[in-house]
PDB file of N, CA and C in Angstrom:
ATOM      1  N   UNK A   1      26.357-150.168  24.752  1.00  0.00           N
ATOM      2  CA  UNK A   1      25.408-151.266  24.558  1.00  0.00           C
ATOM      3  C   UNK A   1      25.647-151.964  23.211  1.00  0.00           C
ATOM      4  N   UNK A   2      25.767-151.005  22.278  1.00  0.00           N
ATOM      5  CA  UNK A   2      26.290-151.630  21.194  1.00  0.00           C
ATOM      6  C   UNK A   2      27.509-152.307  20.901  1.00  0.00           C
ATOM      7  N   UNK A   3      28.662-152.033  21.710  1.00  0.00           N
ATOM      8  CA  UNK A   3      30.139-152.480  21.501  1.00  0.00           C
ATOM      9  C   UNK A   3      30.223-154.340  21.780  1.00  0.00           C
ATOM     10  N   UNK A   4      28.975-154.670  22.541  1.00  0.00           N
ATOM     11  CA  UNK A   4      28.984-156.330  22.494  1.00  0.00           C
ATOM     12  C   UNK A   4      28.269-156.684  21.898  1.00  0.00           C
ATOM     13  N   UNK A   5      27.640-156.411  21.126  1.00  0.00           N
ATOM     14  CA  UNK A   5      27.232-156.791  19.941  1.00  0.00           C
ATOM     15  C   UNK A   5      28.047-157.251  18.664  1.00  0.00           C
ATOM     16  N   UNK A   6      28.759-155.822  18.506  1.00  0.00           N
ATOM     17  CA  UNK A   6      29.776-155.911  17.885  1.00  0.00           C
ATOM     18  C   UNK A   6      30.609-157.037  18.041  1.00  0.00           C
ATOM     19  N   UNK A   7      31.471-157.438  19.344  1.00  0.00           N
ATOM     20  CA  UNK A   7      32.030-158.317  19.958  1.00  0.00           C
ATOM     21  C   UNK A   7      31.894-159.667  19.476  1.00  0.00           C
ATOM     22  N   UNK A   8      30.341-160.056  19.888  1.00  0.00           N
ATOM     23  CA  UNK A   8      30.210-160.925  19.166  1.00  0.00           C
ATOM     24  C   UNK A   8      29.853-161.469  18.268  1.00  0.00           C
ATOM     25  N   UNK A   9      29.648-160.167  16.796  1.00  0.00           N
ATOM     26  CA  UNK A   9      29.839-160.419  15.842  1.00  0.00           C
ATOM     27  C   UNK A   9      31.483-160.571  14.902  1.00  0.00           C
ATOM     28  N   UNK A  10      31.868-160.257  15.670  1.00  0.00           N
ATOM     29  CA  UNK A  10      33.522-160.459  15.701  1.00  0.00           C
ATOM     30  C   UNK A  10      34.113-161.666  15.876  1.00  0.00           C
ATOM     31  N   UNK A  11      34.008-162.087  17.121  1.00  0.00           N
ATOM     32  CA  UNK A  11      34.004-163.800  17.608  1.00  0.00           C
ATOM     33  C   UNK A  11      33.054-164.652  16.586  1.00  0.00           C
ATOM     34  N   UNK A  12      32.084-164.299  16.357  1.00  0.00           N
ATOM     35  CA  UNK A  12      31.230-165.260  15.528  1.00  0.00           C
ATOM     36  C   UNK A  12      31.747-165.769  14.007  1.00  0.00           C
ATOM     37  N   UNK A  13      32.389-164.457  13.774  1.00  0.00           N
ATOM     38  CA  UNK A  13      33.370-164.645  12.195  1.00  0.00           C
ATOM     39  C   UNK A  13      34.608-165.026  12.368  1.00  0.00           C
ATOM     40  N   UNK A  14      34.836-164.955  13.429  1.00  0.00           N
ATOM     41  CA  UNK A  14      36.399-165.396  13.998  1.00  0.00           C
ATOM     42  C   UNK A  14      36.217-167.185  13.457  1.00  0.00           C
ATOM     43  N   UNK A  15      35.241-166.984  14.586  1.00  0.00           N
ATOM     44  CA  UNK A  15      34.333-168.823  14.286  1.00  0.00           C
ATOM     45  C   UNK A  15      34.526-169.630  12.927  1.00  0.00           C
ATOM     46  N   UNK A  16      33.571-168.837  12.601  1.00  0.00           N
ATOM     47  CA  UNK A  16      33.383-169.616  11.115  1.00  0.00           C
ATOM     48  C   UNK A  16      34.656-169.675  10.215  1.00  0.00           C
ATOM     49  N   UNK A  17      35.305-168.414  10.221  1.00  0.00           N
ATOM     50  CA  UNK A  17      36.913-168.528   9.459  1.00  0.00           C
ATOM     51  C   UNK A  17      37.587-169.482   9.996  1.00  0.00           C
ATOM     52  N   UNK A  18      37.720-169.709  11.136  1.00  0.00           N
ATOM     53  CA  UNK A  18      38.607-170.715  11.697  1.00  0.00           C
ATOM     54  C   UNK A  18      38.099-172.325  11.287  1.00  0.00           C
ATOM     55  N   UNK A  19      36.749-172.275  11.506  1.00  0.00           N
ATOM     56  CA  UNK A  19      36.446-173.745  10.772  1.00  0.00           C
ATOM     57  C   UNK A  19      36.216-174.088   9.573  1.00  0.00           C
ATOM     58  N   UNK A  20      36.114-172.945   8.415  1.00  0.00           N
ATOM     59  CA  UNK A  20      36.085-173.053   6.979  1.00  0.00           C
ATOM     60  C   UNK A  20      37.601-173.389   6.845  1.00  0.00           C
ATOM     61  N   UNK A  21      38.294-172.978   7.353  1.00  0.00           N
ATOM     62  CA  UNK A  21      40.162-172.864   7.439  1.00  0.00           C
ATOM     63  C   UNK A  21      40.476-174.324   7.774  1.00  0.00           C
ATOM     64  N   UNK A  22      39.841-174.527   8.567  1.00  0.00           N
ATOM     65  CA  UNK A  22      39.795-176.302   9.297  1.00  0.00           C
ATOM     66  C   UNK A  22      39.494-177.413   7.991  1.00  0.00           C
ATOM     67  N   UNK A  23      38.082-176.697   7.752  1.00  0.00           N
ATOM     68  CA  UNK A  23      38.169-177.754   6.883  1.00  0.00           C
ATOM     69  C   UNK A  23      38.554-177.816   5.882  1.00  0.00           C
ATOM     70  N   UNK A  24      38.856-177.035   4.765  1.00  0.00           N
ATOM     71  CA  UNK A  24      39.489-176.696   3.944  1.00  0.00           C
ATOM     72  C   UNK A  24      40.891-177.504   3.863  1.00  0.00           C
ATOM     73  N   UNK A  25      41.817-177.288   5.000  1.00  0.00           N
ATOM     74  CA  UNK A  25      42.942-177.642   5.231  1.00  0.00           C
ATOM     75  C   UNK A  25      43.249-179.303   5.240  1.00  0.00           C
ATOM     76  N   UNK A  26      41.692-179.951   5.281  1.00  0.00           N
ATOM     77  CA  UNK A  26      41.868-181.259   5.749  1.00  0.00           C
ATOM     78  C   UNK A  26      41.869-181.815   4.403  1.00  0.00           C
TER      79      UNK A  26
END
């Protein structure tokens, strides 16, 4: 029950790194 949680606290930081990275880059 807990392991998707996890999951998508994983994806969620995936998230945000990828668009701090985005913008950053611009």
């Amino acid at each position: 029950m807990v392991n998707w949680r996890i999951n998508v606290l994983i994806f969620t930081g995936l998230n945000d790194l990828l668009l701090v990275t985005f913008l950053v880059s611009r």
